[in-house]
C-alpha atoms as a PDB file:
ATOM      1  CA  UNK A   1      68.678  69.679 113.197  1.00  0.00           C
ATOM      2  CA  UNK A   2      72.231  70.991 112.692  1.00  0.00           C
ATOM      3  CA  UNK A   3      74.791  70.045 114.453  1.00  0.00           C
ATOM      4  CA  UNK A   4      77.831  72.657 115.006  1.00  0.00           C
ATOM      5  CA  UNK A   5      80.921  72.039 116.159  1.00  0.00           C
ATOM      6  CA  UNK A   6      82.361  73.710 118.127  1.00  0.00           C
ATOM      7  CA  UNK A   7      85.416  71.856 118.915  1.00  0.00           C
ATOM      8  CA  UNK A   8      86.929  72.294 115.400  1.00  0.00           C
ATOM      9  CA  UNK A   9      85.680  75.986 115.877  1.00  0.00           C
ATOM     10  CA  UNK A  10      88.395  76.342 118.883  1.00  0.00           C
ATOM     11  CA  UNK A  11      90.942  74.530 116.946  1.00  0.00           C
ATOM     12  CA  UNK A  12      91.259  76.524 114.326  1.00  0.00           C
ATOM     13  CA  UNK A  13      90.741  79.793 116.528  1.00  0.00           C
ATOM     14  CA  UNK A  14      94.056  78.267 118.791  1.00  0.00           C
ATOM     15  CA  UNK A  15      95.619  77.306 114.936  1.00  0.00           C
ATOM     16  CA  UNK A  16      94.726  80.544 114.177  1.00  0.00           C
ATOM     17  CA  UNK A  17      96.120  82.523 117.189  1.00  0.00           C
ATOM     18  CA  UNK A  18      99.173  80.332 117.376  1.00  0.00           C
ATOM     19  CA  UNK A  19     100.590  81.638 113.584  1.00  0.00           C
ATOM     20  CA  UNK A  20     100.109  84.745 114.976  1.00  0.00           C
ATOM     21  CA  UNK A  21     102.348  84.811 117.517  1.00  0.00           C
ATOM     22  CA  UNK A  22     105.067  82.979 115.691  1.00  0.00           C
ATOM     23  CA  UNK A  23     104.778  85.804 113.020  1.00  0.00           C
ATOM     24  CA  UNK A  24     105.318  88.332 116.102  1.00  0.00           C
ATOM     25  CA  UNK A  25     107.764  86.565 117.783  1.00  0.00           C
ATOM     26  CA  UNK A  26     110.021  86.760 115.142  1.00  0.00           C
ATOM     27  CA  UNK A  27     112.191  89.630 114.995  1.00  0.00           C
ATOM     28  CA  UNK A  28     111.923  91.957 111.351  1.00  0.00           C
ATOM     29  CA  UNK A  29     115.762  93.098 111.939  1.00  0.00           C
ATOM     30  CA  UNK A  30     116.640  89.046 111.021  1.00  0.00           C
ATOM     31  CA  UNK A  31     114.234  89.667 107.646  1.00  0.00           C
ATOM     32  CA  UNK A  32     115.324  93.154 106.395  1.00  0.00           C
ATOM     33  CA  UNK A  33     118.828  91.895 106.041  1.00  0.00           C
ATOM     34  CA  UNK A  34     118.474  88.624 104.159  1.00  0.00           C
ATOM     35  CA  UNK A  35     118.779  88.275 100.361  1.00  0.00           C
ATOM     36  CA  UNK A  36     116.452  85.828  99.397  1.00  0.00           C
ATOM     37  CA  UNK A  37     116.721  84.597  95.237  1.00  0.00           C
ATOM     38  CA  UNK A  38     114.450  83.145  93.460  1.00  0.00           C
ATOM     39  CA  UNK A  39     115.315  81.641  89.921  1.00  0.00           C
ATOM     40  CA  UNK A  40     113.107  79.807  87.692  1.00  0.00           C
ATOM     41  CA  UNK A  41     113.560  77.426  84.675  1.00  0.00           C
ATOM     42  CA  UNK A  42     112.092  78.405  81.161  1.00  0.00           C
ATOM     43  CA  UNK A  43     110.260  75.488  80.257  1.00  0.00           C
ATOM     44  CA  UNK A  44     109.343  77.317  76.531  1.00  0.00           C
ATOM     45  CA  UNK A  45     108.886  80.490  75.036  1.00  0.00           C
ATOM     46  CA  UNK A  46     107.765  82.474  71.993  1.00  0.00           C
ATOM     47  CA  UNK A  47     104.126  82.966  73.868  1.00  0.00           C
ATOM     48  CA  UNK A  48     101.729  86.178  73.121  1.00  0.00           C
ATOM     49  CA  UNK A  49     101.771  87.618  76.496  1.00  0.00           C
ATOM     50  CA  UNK A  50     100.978  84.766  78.618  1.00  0.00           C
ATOM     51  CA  UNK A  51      98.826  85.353  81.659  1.00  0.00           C
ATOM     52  CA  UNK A  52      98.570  81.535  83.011  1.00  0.00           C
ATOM     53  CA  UNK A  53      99.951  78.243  82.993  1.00  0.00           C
ATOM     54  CA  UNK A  54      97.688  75.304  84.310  1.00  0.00           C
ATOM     55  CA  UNK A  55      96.977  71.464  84.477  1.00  0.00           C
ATOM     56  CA  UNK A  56      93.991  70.242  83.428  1.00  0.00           C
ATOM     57  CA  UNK A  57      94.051  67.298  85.894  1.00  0.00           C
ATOM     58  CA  UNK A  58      93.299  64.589  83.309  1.00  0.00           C
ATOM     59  CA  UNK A  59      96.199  62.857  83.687  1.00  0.00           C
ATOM     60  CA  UNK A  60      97.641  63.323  80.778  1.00  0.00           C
ATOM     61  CA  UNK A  61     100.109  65.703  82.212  1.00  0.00           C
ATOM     62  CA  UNK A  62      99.401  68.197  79.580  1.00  0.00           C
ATOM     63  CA  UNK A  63     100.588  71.875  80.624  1.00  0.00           C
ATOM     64  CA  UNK A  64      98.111  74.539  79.116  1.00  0.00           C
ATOM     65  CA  UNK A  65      99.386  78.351  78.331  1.00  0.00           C
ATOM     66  CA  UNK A  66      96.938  81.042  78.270  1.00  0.00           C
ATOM     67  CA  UNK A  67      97.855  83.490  76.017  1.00  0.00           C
ATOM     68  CA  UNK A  68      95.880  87.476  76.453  1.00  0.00           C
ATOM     69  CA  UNK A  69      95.158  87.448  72.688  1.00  0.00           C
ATOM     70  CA  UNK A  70      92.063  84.712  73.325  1.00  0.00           C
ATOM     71  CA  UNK A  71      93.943  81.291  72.358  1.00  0.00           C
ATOM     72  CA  UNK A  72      95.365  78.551  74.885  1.00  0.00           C
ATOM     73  CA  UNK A  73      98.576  76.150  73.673  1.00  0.00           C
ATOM     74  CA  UNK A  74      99.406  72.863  74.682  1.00  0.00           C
ATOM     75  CA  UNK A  75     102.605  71.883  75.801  1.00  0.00           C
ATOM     76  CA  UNK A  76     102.738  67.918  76.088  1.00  0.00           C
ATOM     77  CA  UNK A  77     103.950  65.619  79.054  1.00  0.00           C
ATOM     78  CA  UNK A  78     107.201  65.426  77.049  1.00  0.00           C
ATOM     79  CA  UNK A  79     107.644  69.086  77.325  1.00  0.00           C
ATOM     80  CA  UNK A  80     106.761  69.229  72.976  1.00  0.00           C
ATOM     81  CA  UNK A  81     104.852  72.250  72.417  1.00  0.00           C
ATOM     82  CA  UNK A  82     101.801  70.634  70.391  1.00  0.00           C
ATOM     83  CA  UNK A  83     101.072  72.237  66.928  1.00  0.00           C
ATOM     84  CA  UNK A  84      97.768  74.432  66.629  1.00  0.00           C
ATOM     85  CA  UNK A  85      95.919  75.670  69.768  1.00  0.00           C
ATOM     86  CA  UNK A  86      94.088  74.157  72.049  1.00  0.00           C
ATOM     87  CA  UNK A  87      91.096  77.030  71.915  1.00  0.00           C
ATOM     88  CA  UNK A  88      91.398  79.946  69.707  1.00  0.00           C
ATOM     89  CA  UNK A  89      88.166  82.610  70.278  1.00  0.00           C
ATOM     90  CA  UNK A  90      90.696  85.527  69.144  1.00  0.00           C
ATOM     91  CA  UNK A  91      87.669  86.820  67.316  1.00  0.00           C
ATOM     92  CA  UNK A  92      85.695  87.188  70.443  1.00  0.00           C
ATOM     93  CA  UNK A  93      88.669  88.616  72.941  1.00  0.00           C
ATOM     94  CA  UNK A  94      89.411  92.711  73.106  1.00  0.00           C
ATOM     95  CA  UNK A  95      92.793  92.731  74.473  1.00  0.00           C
ATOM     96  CA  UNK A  96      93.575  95.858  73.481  1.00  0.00           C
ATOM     97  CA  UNK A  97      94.527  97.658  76.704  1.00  0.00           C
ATOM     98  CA  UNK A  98      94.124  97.634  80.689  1.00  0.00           C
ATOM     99  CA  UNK A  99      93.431  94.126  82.247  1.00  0.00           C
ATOM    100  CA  UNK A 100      91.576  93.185  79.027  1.00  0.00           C
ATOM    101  CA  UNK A 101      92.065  89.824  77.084  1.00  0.00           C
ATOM    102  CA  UNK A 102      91.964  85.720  77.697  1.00  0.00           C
ATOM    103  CA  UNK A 103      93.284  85.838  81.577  1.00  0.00           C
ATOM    104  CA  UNK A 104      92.816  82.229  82.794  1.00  0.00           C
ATOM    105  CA  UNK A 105      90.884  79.166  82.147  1.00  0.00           C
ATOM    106  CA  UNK A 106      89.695  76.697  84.707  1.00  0.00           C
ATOM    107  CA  UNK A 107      89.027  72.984  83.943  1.00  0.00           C
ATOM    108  CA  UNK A 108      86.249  70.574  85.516  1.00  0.00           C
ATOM    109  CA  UNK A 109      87.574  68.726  88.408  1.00  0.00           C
END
């Protein structure tokens, strides 16, 4: 037998319902004159076209670059950019044009 619940049904309906009227509520002539800047640090460059940058959750603290072309580098907790790749199937990737290439990776939890 399953047991619903309905509670936590009407909680997140009322959670629900209550972001919407905060997103009403506030006024878009306080928005549409605000500057809002964002900046971001360059950690490292000299990447092919780099469509992701991920964790692989293995405590290392390894940060992994995707690169279109079909390889992945390692950049190491010390922020070193490790020598080689990481995976290189360049011979098996067409990123030639459109959305076309090596566009992410995802590691086991």
């Amino acid at each position: 037998m399953t047991h619903h619940r309905p509670r936590h049904r009407r909680l997140a309906a009322l959670a629900s319902l209550a972001a919407l009227v905060v997103l009403t509520v506030i006024p878009m002539s306080a928005v549409r004159g605000a500057t809002l800047t964002i900046s971001l640090p360059t950690i490292k460059t000299g990447f092919a076209s780099p469509t992701q940058v991920t964790n692989a959750g293995d405590g290392t603290n390894r940060l992994f670059v995707v690169e279109r072309r079909g390889t992945i580098r390692a950049i190491s907790s010390t922020g070193a950019l490790q020598s080689g790749y990481f995976l290189d199937i360049r011979s098996l990737v067409n990123d030639n044009a459109g959305e076309r290439g090596l566009l992410g990776v995802v590691f086991h939890p």
